[in-house]
C-alpha atoms as a PDB file:
ATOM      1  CA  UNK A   1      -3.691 -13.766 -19.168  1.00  0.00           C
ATOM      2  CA  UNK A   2      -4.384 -12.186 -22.764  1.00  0.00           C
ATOM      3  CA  UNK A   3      -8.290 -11.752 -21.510  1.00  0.00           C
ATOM      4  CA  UNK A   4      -6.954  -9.469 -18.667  1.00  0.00           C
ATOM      5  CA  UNK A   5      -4.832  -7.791 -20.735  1.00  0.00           C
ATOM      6  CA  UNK A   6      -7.536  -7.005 -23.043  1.00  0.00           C
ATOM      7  CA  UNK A   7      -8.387  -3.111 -23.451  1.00  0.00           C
ATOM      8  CA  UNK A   8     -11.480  -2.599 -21.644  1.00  0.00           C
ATOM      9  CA  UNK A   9     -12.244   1.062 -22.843  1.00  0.00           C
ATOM     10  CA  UNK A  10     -10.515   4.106 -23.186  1.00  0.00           C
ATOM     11  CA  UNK A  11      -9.566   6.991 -20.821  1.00  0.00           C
ATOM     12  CA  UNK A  12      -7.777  10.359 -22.363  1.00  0.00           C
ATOM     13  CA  UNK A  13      -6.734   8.228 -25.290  1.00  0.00           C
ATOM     14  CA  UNK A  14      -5.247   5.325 -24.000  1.00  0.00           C
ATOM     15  CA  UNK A  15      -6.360   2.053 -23.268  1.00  0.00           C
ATOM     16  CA  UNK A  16      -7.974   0.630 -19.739  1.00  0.00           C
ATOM     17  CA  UNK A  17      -7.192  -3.352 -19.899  1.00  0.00           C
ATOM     18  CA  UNK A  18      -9.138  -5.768 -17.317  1.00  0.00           C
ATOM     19  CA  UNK A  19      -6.055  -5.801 -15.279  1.00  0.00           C
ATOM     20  CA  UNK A  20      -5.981  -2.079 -14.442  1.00  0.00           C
ATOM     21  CA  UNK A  21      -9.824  -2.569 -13.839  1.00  0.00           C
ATOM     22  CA  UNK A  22      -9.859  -5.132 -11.385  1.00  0.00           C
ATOM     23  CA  UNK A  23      -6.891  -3.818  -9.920  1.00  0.00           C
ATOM     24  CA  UNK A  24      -8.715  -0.486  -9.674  1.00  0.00           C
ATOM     25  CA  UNK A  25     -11.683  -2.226  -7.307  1.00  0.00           C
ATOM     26  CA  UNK A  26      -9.908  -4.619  -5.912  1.00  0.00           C
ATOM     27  CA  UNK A  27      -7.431  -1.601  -4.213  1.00  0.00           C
ATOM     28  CA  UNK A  28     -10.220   0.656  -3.353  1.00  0.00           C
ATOM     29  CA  UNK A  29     -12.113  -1.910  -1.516  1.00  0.00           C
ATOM     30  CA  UNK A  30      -8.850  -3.200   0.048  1.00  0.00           C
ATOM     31  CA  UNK A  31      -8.299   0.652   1.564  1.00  0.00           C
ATOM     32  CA  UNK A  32     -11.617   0.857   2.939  1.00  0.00           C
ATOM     33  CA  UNK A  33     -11.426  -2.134   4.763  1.00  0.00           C
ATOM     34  CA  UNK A  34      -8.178  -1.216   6.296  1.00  0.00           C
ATOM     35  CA  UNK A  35      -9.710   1.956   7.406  1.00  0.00           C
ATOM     36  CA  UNK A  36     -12.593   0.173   9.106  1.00  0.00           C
ATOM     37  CA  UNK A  37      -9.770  -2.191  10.914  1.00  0.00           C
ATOM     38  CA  UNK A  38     -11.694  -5.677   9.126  1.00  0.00           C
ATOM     39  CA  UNK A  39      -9.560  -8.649   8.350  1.00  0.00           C
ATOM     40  CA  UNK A  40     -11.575  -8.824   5.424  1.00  0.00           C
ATOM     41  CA  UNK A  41      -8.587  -6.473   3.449  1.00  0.00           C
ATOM     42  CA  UNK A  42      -5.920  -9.027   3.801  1.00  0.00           C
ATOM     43  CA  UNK A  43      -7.079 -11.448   1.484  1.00  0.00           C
ATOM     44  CA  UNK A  44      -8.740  -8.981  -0.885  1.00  0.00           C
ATOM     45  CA  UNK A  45      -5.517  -7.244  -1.092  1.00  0.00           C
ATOM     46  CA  UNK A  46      -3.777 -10.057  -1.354  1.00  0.00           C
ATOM     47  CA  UNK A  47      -6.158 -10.168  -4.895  1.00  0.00           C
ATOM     48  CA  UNK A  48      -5.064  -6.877  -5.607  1.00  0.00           C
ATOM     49  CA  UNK A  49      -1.564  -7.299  -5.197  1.00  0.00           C
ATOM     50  CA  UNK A  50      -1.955  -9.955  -7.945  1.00  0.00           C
ATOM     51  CA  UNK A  51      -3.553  -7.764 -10.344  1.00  0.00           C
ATOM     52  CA  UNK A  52      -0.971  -4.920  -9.842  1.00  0.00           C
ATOM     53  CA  UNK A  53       2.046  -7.924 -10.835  1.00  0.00           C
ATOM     54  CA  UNK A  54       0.861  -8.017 -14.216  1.00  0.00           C
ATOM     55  CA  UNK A  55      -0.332  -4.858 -14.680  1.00  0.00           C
ATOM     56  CA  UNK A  56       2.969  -3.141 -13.329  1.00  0.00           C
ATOM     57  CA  UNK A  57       5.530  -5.334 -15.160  1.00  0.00           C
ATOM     58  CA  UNK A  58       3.971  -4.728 -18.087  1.00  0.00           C
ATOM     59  CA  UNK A  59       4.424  -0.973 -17.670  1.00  0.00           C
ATOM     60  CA  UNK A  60       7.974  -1.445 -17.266  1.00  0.00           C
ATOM     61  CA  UNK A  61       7.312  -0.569 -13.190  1.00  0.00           C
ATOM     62  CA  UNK A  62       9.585  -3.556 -12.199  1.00  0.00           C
ATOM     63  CA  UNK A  63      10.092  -2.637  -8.653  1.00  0.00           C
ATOM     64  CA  UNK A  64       6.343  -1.841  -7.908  1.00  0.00           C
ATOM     65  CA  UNK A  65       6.086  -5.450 -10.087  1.00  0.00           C
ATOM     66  CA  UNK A  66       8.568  -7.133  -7.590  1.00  0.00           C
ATOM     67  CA  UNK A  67       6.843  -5.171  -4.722  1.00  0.00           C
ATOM     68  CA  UNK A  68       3.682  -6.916  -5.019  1.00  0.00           C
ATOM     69  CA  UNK A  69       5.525 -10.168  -4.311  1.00  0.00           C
ATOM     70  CA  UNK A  70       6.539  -8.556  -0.613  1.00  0.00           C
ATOM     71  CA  UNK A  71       3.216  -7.456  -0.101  1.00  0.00           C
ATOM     72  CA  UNK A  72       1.339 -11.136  -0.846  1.00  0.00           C
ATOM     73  CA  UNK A  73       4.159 -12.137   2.043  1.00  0.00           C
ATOM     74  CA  UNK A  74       3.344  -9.105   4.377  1.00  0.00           C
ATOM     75  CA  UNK A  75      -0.554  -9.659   4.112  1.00  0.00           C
ATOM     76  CA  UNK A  76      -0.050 -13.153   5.048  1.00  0.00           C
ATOM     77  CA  UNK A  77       1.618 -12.161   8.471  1.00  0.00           C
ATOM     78  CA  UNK A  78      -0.772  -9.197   8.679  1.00  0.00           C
ATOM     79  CA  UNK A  79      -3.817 -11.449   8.182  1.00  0.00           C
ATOM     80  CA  UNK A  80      -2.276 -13.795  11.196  1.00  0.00           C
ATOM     81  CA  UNK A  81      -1.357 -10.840  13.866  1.00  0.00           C
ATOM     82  CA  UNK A  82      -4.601  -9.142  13.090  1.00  0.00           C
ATOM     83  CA  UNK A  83      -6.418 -12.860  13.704  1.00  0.00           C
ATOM     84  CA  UNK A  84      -4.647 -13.261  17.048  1.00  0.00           C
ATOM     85  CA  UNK A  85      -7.455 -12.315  19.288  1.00  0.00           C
ATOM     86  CA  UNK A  86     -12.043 -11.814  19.504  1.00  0.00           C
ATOM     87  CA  UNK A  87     -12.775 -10.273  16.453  1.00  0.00           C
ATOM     88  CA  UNK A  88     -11.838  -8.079  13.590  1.00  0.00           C
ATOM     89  CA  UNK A  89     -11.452  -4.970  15.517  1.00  0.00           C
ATOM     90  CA  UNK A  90     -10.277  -6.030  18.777  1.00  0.00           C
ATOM     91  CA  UNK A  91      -7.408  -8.670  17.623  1.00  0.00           C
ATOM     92  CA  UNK A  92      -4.484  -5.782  17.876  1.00  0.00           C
ATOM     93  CA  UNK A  93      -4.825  -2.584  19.292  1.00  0.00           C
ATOM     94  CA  UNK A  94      -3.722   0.645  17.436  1.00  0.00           C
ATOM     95  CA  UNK A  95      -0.675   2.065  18.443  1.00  0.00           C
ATOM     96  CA  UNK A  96       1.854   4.814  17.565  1.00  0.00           C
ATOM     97  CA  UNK A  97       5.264   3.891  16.356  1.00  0.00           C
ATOM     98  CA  UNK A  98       7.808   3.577  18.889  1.00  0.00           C
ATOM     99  CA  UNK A  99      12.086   5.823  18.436  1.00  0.00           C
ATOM    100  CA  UNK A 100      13.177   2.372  17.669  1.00  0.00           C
ATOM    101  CA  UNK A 101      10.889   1.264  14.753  1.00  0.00           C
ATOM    102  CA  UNK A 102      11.378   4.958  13.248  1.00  0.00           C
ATOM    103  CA  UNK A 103      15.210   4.530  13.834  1.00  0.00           C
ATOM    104  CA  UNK A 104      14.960   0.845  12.504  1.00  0.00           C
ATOM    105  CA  UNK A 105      12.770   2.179   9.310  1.00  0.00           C
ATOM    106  CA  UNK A 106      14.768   5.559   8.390  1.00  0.00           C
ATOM    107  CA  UNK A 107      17.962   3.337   8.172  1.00  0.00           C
ATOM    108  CA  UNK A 108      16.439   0.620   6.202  1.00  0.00           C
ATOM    109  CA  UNK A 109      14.486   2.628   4.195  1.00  0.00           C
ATOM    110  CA  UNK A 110      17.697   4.731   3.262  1.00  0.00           C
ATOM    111  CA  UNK A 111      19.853   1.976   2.260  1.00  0.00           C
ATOM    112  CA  UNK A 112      16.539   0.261   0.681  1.00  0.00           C
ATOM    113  CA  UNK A 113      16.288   3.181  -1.790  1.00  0.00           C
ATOM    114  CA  UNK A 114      19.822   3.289  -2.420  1.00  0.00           C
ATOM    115  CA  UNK A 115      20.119  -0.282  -3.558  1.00  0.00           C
ATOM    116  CA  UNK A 116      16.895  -0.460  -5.451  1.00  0.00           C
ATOM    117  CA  UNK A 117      17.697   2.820  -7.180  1.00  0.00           C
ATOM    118  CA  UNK A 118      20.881   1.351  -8.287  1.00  0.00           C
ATOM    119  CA  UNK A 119      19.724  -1.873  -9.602  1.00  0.00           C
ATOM    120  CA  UNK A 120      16.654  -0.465 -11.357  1.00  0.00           C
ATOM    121  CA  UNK A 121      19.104   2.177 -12.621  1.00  0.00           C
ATOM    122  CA  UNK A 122      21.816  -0.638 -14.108  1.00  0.00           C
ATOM    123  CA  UNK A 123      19.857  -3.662 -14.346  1.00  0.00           C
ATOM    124  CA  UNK A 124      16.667  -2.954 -15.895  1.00  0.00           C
ATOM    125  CA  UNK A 125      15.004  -0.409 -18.573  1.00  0.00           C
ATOM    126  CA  UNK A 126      13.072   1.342 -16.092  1.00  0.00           C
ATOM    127  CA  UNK A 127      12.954   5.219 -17.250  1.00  0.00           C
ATOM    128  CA  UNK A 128      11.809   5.815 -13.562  1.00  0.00           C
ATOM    129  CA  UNK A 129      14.131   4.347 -10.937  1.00  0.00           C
ATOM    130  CA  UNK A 130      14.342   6.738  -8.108  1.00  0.00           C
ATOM    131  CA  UNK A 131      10.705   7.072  -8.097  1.00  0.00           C
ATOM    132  CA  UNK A 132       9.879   3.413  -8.497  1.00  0.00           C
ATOM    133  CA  UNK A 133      12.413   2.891  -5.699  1.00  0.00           C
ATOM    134  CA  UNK A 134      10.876   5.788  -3.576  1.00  0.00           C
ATOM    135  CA  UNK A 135       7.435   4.246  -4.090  1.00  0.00           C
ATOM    136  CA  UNK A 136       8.802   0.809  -2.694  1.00  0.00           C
ATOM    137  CA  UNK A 137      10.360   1.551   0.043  1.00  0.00           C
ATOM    138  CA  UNK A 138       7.818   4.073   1.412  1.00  0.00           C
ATOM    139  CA  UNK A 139       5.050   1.271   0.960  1.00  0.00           C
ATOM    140  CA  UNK A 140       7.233  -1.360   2.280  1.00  0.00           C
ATOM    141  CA  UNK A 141       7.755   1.250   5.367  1.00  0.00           C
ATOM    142  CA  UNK A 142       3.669   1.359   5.310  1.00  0.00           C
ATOM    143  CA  UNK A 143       2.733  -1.977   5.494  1.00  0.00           C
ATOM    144  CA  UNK A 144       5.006  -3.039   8.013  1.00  0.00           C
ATOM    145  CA  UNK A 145       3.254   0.003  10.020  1.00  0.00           C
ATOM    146  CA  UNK A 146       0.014  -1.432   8.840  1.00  0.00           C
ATOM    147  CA  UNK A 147       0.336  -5.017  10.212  1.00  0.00           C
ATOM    148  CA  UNK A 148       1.587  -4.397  13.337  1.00  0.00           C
ATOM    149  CA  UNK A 149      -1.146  -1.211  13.969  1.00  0.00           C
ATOM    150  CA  UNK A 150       0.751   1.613  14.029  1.00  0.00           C
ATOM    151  CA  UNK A 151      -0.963   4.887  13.514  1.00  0.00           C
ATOM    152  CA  UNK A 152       1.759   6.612  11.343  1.00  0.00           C
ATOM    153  CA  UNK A 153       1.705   4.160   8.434  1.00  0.00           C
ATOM    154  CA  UNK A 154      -1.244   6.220   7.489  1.00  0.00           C
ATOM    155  CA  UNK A 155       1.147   9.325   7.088  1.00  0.00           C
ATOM    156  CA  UNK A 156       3.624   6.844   5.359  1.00  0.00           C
ATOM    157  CA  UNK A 157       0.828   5.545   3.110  1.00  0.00           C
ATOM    158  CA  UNK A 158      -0.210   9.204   1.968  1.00  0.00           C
ATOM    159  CA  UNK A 159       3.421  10.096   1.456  1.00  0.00           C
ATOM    160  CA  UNK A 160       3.619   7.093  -1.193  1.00  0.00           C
ATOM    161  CA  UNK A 161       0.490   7.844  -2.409  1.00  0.00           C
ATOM    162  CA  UNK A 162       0.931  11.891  -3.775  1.00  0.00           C
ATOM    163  CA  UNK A 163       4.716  10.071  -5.327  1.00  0.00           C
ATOM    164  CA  UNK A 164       2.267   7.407  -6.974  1.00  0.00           C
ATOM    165  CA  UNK A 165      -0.552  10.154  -8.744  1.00  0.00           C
ATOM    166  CA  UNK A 166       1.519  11.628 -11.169  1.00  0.00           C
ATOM    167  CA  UNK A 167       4.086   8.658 -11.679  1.00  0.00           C
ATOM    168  CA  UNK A 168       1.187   6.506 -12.665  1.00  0.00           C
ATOM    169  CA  UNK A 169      -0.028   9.004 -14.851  1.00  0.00           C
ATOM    170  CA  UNK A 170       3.197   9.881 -16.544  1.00  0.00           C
ATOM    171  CA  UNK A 171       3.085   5.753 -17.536  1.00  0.00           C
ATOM    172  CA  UNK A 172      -0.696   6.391 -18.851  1.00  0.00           C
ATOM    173  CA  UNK A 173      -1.971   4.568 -15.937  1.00  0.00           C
ATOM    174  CA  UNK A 174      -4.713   6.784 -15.952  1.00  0.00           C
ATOM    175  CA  UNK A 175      -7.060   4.378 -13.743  1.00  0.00           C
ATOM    176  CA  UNK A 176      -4.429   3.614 -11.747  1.00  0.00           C
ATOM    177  CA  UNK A 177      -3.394   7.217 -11.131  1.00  0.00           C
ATOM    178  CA  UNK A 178      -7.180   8.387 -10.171  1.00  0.00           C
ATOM    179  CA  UNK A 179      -7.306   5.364  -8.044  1.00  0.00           C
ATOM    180  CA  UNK A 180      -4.290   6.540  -5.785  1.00  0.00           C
ATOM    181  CA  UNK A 181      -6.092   9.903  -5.485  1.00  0.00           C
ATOM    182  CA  UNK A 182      -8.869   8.057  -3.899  1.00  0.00           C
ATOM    183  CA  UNK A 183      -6.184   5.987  -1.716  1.00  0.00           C
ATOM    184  CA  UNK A 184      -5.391   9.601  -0.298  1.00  0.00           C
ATOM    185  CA  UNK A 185      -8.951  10.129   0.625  1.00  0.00           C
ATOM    186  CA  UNK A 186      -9.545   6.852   2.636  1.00  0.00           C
ATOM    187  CA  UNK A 187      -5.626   6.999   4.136  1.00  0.00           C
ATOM    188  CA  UNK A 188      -7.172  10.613   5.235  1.00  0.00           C
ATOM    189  CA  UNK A 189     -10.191   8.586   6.716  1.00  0.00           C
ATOM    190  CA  UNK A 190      -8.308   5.655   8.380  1.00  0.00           C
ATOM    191  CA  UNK A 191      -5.582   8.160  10.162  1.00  0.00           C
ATOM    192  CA  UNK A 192      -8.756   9.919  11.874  1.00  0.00           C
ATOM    193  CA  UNK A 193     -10.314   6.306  12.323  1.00  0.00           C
ATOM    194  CA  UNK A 194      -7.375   5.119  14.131  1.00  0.00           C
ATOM    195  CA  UNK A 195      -6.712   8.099  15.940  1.00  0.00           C
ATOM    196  CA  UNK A 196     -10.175   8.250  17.251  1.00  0.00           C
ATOM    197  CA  UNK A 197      -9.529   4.606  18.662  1.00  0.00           C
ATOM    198  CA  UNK A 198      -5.747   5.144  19.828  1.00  0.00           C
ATOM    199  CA  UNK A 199      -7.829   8.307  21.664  1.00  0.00           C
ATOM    200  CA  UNK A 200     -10.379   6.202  23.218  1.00  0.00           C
ATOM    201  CA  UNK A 201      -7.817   3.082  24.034  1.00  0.00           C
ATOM    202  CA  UNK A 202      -5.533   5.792  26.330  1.00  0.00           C
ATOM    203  CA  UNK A 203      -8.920   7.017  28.075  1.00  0.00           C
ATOM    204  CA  UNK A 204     -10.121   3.684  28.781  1.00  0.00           C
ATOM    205  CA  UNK A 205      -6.775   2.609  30.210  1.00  0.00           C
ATOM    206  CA  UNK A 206      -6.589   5.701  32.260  1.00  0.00           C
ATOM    207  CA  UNK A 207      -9.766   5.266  33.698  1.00  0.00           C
ATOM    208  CA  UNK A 208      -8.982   1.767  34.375  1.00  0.00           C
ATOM    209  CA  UNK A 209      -5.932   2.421  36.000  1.00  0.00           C
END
């Protein structure tokens, strides 16, 4: 553990441990996988997610910390829907989110970031707990949209992501913070990806029908 903590180099003055390194390529090959629907990005985020425990507690970003926890979880079950079927691709099909998920994740979400702004806010020494909340609970949001295919978790992803750019950089997570700028970029790629295939999925069922 003190190896990974171990500044690596240094970027605008402060210092890049292993952890924030590994974390960094772990999470940008993670993304890209996503985006090209392989399986491959469950268990490589599940590496990531690993990375990002020590990395965030030690930054005093307890809930991203605790989120990383509910991610491991979430890949797990993502990993087996996504295995459910021929191939990497063709195991779940993309679709978009139905009234009663959005209904089912506005309300949850809402009463998500109440609670965990409260107990970051009373509990802990976190100088950031709306925003770590916010972050939570729109990845949480993601990821659920992720593993079961739904298109808009790419919209939900970029909406954490432009909250996670400047509050990674306000905690000197420089590499961290660039990294999330790059997240943007491939979310950007994946929604087109996905769309492209939702596209194609409709034409081939309406020709088949």
């Amino acid at each position: 553990m003190d190896l990974l903590q171990t500044p690596l180099f240094t970027l605008l003055g402060t210092p890049v441990s292993w952890t924030e390194v590994l974390g960094f390529g772990s999470g940008a090959i993670c993304v890209w996988l996503v985006a090209r629907q392989h399986i491959a990005n469950w268990p490589v985020g599940i590496a990531n997610n690993v990375f990002f425990i020590l990395l965030f507690a030690t930054s005093g970003l307890y809930a991203d910390a605790a989120l990383q926890l509910v991610f491991i979880a979430l890949a797990a079950y993502g990993w087996w829907t996504w295995a459910r079927g021929t191939g990497p691709r063709d195991a779940l099909p993309v679709r978009r989110t139905t009234r009663g998920e959005w209904i089912g994740l506005v309300a949850a979400g809402a009463a998500g970031l109440l609670g965990l702004t409260l107990l970051l806010a009373h509990a802990t020494d976190s100088t950031v707990p709306f925003w770590d909340a916010l972050t939570t609970v729109l990845s949480l949001m993601a990821t659920y949209g992720q593993c079961r295919k739904r298109l808009e978790s790419w919209w939900l992803w970029i909406a954490a992501d432009i909250v996670y750019v400047p509050l990674y950089a306000y905690k000197g997570l420089f590499l961290t913070s660039l990294l999330y700028v790059g997240f943007m970029v491939l979310c950007a790629i994946g929604l087109r990806d996905w769309r492209r295939d939702l596209l194609a999925a409709r034409t081939a069922e309406a020709v088949a029908s």
